[in-house]
Protein backbone atom coordinates (compact mmCIF):
# COMPACT_ATOMS: atom_id res chain seq x y z
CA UNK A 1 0.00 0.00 0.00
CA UNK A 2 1.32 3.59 -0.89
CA UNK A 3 0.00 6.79 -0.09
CA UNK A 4 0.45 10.35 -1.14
CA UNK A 5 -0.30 13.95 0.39
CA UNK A 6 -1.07 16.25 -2.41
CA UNK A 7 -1.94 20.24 -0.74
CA UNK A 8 -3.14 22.55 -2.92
CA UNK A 9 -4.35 26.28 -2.47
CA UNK A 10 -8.13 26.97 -3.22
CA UNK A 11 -8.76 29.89 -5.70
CA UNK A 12 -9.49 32.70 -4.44
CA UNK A 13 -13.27 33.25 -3.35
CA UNK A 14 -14.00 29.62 -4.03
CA UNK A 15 -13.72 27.77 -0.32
CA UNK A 16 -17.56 27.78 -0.59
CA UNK A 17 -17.63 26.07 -4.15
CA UNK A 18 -14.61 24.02 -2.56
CA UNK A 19 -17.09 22.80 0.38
CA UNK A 20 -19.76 22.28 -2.07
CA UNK A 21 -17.80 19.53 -4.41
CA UNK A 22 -17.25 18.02 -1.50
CA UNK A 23 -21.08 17.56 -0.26
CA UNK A 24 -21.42 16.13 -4.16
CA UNK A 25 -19.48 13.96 -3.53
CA UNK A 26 -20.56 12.36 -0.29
CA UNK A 27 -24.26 13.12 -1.20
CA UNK A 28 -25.75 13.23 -5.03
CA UNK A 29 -22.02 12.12 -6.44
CA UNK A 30 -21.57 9.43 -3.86
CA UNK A 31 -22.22 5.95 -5.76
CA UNK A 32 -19.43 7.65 -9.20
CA UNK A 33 -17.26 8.63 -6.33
CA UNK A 34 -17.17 5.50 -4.46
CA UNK A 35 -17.65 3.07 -8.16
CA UNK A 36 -14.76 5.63 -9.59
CA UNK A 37 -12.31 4.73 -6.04
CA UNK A 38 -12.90 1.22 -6.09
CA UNK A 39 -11.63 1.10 -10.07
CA UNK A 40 -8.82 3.10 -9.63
CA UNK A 41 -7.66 1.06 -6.57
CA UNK A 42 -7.95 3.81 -4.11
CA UNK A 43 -8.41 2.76 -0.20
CA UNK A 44 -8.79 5.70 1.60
CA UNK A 45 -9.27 9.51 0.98
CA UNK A 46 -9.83 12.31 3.02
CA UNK A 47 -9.73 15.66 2.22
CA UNK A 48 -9.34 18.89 4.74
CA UNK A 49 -9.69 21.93 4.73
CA UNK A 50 -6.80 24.58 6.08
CA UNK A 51 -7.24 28.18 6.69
CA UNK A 52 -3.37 29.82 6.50
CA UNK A 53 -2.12 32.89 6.54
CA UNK A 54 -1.51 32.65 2.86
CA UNK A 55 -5.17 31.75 2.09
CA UNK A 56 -7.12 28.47 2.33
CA UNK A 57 -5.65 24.93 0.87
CA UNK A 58 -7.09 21.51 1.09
CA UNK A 59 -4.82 18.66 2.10
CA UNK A 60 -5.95 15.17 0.27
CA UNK A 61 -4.55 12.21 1.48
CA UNK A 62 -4.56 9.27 -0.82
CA UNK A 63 -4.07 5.89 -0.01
CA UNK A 64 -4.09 2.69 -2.63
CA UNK A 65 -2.26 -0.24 -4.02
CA UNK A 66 -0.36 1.43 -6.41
CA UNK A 67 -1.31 5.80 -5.97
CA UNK A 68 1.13 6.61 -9.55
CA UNK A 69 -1.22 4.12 -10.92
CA UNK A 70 -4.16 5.55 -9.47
CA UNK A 71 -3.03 9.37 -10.26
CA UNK A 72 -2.37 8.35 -14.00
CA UNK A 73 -5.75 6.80 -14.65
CA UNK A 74 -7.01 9.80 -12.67
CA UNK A 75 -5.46 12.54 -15.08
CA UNK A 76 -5.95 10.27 -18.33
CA UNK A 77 -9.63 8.79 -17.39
CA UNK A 78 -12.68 9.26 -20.10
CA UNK A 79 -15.26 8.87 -17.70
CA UNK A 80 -17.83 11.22 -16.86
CA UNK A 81 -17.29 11.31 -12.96
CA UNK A 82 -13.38 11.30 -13.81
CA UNK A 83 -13.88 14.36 -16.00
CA UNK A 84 -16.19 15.58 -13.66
CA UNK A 85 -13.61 15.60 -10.95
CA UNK A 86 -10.47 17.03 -13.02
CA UNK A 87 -13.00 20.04 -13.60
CA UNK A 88 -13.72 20.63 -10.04
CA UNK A 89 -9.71 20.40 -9.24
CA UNK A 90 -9.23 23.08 -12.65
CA UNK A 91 -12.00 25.59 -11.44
CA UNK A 92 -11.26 25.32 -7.54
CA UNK A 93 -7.51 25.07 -7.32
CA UNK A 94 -6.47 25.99 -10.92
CA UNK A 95 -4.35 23.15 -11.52
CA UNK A 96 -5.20 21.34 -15.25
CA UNK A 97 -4.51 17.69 -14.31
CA UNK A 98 -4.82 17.14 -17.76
CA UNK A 99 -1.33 18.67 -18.10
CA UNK A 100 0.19 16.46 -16.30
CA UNK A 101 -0.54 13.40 -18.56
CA UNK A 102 3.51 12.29 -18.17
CA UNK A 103 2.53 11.15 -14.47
CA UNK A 104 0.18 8.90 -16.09
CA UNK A 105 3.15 7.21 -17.37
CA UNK A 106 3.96 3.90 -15.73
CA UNK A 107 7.39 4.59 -13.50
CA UNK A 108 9.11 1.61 -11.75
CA UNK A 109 9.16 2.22 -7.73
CA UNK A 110 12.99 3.75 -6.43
CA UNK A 111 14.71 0.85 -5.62
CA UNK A 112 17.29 2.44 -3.46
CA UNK A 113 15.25 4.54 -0.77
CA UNK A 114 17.49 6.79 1.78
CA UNK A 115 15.64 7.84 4.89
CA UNK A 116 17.83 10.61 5.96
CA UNK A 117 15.10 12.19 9.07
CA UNK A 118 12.00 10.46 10.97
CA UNK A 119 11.23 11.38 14.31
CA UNK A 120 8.49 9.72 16.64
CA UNK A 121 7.31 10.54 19.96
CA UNK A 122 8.20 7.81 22.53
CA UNK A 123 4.31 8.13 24.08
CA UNK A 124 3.11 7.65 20.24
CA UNK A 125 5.51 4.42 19.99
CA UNK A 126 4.17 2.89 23.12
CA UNK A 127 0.64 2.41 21.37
């Protein structure tokens, strides 16, 4: 299982239309959403809502078998809700996934990983 973080700032003037596609998609959307996740191999997904100093940003955490995989079919995807959602992520954050079609290339995993930093509290390790 891999996961991703992907933050992104909100548009100015748009946190409402921001809190809206989210509603869709846990209300009207719900059954594309969920039928769209399940085909792209997606786990888990939450997205949040931050209010900065800078502005607002939404932090989506992805989680799935394989999230390149997942991203690429994401950005390349024909289907309505898939188009649908690339729209919303365009209008509300101003990012054309479309763009990014090379991610939707299949890359082979980095087969020499260096963790230089990790830290963990000592209470949180005890769990």
């Amino acid at each position: 299982m891999t996961g991703i973080v992907l933050t992104l700032p909100i548009v100015a003037g748009k946190v409402e239309a921001w809190r809206r596609f989210c509603q869709e998609m846990s209300d009207s959307r719900r059954q594309m959403y969920e039928d769209s996740r399940r085909r792209l191999g997606i786990t888990h997904e939450r997205l949040a809502l931050v209010e900065t100093a800078f502005g607002s940003v939404t932090v989506t955490t992805l989680e799935a078998q394989d999230v390149g995989q997942a991203l690429g079919q994401i950005i390349t995807s024909v289907l309505p809700f898939d188009c649908w959602y690339r729209e919303q992520v365009q209008e509300l954050h101003g990012v054309n996934l479309a763009a990014h079609e090379h991610f939707a290339q299949q890359v082979l995993p980095a087969q020499n990983q260096e963790l230089l930093f990790e830290w963990r509290h000592s209470a949180s390790a005890e769990r």
